[in-house]
N, C-alpha and C. Protein backbone atom coordinates (compact mmCIF):
# COMPACT_ATOMS: atom_id res chain seq x y z
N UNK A 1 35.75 -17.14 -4.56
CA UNK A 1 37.17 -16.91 -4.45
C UNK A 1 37.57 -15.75 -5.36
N UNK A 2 38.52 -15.20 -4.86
CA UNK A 2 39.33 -13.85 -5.60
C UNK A 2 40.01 -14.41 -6.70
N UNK A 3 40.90 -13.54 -7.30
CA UNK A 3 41.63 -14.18 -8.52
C UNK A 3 42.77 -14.71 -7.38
N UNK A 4 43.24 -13.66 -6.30
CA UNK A 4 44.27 -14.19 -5.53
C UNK A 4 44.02 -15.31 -4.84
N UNK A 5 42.88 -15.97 -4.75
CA UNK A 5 43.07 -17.27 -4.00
C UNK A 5 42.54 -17.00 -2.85
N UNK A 6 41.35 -15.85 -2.67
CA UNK A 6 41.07 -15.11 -1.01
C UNK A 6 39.57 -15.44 -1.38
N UNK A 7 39.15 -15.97 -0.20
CA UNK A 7 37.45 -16.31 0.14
C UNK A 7 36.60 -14.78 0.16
N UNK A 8 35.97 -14.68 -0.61
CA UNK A 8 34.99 -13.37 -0.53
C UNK A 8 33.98 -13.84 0.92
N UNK A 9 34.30 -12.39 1.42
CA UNK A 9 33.78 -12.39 2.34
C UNK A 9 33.02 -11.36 2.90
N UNK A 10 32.42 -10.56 1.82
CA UNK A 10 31.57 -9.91 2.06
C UNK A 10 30.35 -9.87 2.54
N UNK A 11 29.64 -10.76 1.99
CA UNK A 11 28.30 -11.06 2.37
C UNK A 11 28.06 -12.14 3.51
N UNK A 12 29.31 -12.05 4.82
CA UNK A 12 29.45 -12.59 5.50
C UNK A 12 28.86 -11.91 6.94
N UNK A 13 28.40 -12.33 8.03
CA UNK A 13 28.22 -11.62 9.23
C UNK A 13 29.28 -11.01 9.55
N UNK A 14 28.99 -9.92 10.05
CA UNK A 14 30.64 -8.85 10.63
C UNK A 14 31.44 -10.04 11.23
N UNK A 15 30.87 -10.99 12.42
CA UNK A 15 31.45 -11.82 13.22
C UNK A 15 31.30 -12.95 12.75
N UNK A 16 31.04 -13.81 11.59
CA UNK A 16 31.88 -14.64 11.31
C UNK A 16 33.07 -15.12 11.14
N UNK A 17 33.74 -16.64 11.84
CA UNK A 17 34.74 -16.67 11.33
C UNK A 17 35.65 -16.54 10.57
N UNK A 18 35.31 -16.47 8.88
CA UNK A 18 35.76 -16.25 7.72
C UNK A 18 36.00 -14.88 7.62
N UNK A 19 35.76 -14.37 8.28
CA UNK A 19 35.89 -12.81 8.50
C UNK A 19 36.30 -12.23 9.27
N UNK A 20 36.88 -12.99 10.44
CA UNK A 20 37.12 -12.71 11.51
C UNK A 20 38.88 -12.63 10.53
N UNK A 21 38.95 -13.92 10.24
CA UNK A 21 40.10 -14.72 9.57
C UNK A 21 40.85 -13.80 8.20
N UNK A 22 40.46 -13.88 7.41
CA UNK A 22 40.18 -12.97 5.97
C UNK A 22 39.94 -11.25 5.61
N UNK A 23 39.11 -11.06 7.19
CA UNK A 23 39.04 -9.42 7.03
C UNK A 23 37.93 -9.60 5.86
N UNK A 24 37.41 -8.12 5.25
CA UNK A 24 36.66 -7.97 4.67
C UNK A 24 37.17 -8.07 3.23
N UNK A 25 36.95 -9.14 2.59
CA UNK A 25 37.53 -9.00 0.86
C UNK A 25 35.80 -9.03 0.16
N UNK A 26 36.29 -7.79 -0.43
CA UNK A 26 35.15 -7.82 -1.46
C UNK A 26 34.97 -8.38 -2.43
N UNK A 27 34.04 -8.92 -3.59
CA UNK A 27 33.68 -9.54 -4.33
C UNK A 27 33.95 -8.60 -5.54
N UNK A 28 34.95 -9.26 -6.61
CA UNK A 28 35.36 -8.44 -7.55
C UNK A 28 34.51 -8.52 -8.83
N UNK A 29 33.33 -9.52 -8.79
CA UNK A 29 32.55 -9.46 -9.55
C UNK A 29 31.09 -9.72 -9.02
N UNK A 30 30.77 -8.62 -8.81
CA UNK A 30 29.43 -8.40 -8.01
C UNK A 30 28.45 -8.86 -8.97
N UNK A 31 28.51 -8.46 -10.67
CA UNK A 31 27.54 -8.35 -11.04
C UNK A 31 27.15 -10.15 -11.17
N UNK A 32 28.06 -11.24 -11.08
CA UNK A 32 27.96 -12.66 -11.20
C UNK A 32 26.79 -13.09 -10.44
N UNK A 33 26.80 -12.34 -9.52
CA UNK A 33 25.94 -13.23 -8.52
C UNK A 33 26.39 -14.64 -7.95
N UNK A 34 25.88 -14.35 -6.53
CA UNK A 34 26.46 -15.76 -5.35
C UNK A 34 24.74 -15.67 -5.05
N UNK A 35 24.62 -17.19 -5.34
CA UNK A 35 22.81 -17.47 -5.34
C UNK A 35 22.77 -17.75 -3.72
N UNK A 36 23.85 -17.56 -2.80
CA UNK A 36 23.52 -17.51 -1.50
C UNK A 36 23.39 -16.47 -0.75
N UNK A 37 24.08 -14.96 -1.64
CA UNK A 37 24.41 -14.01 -0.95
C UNK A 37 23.48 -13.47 -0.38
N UNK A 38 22.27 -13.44 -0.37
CA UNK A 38 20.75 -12.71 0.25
C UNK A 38 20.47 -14.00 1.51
N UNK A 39 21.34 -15.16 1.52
CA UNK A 39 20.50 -16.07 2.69
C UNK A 39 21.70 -15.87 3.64
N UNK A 40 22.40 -14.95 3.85
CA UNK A 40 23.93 -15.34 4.81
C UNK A 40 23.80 -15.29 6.20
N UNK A 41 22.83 -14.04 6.54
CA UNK A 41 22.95 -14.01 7.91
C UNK A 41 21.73 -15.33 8.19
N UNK A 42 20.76 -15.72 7.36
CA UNK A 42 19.76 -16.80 7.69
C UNK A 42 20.93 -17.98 8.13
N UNK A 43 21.45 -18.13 7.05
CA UNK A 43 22.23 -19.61 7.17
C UNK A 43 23.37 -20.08 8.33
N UNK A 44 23.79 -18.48 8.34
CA UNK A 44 24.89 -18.49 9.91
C UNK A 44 24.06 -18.70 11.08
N UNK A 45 22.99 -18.04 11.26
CA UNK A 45 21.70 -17.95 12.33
C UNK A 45 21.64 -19.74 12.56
N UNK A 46 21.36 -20.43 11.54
CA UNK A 46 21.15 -21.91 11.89
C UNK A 46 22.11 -22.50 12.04
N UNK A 47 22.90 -22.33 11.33
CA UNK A 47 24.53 -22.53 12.04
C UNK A 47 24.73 -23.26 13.77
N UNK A 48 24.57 -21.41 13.91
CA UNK A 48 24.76 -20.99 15.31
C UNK A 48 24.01 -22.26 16.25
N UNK A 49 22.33 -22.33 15.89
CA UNK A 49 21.71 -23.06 16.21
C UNK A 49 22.06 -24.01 16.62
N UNK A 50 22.47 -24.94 15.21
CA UNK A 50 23.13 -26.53 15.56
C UNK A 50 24.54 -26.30 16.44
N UNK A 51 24.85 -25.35 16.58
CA UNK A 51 25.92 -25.66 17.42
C UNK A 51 27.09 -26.05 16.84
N UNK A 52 27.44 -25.77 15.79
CA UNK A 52 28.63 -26.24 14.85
C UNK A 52 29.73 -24.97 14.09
C-alpha cells in the first residue's frame, strides 16, 4: 500500500484486475522489497488456471 491508501501495482500483469482498477501506482519504496514481486506473473498464471 501507498502512504495514500492505493494498492501498488506495479509488479502486477498489464491485465490484471488490480490494474485494470488502480492504473499503474508505483511502489514508493522500491528499495523494501515485496518478497512476491519476482513470482507475479507465475502466481496470476495459476490463478488463471484455477479459474478464480
Amino acid at each position: 500500500m501507498t502512504p495514500e491508501g492505493l494498492p501498488i501495482t506495479e509488479y502486477l500483469p498489464e491485465d490484471h484486475v488490480g490494474r485494470e482498477t488502480y492504473g499503474l501506482v508505483k511502489d514508493p519504496t522500491p528499495d523494501k522489497g515485496r518478497p512476491l514481486r519476482d513470482k507475479a506473473e507465475e502466481c496470476e498464471r495459476e490463478r488463471r488456471e484455477r479459474g478464480t
